[in-house]
N, C-alpha and C. Protein backbone atom coordinates (compact mmCIF):
# COMPACT_ATOMS: atom_id res chain seq x y z
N UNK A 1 134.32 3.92 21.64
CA UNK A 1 132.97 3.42 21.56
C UNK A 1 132.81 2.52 20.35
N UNK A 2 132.35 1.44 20.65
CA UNK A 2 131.49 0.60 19.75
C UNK A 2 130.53 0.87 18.54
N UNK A 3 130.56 0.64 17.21
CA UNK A 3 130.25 0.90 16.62
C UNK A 3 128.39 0.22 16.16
N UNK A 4 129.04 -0.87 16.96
CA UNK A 4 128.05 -2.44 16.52
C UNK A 4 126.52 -1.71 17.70
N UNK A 5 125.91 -2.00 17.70
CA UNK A 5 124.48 -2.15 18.38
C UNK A 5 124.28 -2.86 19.52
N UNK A 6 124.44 -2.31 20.83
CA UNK A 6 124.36 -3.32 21.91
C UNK A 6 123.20 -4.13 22.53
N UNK A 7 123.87 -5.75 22.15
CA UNK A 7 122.63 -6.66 21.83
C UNK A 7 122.19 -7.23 23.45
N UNK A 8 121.35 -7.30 24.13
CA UNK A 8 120.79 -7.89 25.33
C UNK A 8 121.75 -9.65 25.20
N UNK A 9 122.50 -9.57 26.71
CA UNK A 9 122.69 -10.97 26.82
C UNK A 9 121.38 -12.10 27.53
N UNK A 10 122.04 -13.17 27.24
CA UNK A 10 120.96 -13.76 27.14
C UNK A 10 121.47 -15.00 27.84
N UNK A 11 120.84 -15.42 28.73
CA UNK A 11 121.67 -16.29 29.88
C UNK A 11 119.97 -17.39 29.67
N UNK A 12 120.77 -18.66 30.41
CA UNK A 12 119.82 -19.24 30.61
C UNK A 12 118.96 -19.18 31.54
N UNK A 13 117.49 -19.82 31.48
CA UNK A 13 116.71 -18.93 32.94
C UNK A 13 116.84 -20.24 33.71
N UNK A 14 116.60 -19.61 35.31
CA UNK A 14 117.43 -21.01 36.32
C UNK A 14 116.06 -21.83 36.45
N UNK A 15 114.87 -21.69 35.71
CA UNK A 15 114.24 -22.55 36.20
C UNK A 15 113.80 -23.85 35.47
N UNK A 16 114.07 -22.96 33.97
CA UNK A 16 113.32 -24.25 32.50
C UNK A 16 114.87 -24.10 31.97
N UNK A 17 115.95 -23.35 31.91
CA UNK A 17 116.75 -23.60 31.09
C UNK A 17 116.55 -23.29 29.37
N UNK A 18 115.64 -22.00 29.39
CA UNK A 18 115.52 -21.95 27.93
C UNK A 18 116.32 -20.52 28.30
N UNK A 19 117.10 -19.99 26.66
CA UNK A 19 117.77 -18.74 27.02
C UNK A 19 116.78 -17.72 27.00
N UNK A 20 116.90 -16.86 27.80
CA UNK A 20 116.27 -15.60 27.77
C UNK A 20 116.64 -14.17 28.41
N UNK A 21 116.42 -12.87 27.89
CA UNK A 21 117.12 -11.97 28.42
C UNK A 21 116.84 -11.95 30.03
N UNK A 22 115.69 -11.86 30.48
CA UNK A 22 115.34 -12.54 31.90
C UNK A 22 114.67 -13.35 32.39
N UNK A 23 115.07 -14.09 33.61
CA UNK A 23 114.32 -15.29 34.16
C UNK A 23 112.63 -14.90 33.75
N UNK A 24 112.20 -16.20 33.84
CA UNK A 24 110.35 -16.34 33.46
C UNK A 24 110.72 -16.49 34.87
N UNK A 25 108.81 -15.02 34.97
CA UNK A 25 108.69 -14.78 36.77
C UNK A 25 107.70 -16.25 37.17
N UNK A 26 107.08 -16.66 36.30
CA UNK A 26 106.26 -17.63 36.34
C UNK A 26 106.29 -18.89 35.75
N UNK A 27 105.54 -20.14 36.03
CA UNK A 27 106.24 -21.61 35.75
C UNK A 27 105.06 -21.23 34.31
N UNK A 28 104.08 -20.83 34.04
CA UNK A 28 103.50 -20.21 32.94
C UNK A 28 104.59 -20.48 32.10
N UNK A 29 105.12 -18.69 32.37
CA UNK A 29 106.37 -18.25 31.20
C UNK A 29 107.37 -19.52 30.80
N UNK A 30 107.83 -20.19 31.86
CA UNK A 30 108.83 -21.42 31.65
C UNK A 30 107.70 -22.20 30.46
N UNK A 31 106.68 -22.40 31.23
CA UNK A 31 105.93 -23.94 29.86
C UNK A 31 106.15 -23.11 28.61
N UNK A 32 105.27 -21.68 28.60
CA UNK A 32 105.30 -21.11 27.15
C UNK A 32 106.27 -20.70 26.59
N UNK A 33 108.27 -20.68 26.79
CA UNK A 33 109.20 -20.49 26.54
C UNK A 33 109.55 -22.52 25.87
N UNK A 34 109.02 -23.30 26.61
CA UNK A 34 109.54 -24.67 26.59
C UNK A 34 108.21 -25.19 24.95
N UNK A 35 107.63 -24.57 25.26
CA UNK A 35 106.42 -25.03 23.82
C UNK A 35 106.70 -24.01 22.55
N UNK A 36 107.55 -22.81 23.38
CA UNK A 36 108.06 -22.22 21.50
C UNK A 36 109.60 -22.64 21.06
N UNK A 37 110.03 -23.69 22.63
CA UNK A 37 111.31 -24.18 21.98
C UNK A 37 110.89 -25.34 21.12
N UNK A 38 110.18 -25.95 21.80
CA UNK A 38 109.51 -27.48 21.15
C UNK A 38 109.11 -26.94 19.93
N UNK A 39 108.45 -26.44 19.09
CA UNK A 39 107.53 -25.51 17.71
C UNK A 39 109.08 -25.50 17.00
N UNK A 40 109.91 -24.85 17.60
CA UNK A 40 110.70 -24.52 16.84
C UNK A 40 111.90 -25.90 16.11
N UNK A 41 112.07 -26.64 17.27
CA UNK A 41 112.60 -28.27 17.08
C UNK A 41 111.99 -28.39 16.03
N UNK A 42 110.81 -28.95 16.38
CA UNK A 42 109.66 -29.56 15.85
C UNK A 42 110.27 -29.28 14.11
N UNK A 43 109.87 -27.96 13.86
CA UNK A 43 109.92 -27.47 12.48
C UNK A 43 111.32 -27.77 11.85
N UNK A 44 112.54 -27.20 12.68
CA UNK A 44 114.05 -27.97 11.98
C UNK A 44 113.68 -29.10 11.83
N UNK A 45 113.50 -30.16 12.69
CA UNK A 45 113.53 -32.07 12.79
C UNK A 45 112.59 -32.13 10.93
N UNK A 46 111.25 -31.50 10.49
CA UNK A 46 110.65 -31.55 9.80
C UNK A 46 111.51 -31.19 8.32
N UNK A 47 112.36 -30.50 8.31
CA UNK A 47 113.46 -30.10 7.30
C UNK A 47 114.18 -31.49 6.88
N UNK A 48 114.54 -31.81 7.73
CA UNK A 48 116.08 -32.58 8.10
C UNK A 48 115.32 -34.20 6.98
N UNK A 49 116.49 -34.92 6.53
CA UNK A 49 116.15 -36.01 5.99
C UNK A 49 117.18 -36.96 6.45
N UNK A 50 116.67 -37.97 6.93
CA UNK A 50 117.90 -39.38 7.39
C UNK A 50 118.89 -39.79 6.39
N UNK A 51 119.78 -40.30 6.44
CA UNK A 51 120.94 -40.48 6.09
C UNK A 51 120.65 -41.40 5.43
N UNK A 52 120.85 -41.93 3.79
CA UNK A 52 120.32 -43.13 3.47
C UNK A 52 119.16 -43.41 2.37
N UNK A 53 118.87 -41.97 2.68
CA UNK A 53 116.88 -42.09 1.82
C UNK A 53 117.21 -41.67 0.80
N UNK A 54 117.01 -42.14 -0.51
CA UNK A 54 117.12 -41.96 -1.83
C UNK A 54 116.68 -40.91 -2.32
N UNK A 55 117.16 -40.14 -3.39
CA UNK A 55 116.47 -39.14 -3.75
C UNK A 55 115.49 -39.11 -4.25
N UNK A 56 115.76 -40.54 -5.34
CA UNK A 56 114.46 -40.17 -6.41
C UNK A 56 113.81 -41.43 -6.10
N UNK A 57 112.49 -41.35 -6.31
CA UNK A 57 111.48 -42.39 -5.85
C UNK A 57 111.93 -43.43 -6.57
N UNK A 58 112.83 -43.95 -7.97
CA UNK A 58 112.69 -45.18 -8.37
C UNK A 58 113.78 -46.08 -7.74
N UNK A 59 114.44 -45.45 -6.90
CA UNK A 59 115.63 -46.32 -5.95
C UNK A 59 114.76 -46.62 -4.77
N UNK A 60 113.74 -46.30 -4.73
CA UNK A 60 113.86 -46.39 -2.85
C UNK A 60 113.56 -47.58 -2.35
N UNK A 61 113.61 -48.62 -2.90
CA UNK A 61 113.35 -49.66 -2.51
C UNK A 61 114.90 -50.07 -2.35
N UNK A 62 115.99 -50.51 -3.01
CA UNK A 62 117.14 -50.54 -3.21
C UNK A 62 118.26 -50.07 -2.36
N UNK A 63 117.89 -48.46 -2.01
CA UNK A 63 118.72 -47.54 -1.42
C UNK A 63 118.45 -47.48 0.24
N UNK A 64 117.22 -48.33 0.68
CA UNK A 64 116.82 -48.18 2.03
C UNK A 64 118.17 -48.74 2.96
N UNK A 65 118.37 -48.44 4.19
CA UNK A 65 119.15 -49.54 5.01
C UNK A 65 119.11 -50.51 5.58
N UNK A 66 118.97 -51.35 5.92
CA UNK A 66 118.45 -52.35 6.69
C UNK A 66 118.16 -51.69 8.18
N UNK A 67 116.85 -52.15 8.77
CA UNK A 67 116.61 -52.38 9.82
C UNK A 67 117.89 -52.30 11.04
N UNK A 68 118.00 -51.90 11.95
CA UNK A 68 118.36 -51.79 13.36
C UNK A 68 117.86 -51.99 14.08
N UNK A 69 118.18 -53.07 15.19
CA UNK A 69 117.48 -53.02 16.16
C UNK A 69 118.89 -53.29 17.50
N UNK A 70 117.92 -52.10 18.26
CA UNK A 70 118.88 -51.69 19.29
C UNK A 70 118.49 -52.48 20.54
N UNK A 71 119.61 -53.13 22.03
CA UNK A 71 118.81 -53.45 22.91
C UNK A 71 119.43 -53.16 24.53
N UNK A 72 118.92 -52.18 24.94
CA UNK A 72 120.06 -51.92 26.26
C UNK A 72 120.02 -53.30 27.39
N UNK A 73 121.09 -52.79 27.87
CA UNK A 73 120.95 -54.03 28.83
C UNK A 73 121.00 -53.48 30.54
């Protein structure tokens, strides 16, 4: 026997694709599983800083990158 704590697997649900121990019985549960994945994005993306951005405010004019502009075809 296992010593460790047996943890619930967690599969994806077949309808939204968010993980959960079981399918959402309702398209409800899917939106409100898909808006606490979004909350949760949301808040990492808000952490995160682009590649490039100066630390200290008296570079940032200096340290920016130039502009990109992307164009599919």
């Amino acid at each position: 026997m296992s010593a460790l704590p047996k943890v619930p697997a967690l599969n994806p649900c077949p309808f939204c694709g968010v993980l959960a121990d079981v399918p959402h019985e309702t398209q409800e549960g899917c939106i409100a599983a898909l808006n606490t994945e979004i909350t949760q994005m949301r808040g990492l993306l808000a952490t995160l800083k682009p590649a490039g951005v100066p630390r200290g405010a008296d570079d940032q004019d200096e340290a920016l990158p130039a502009a990109i502009r992307l164009a599919l075809d």
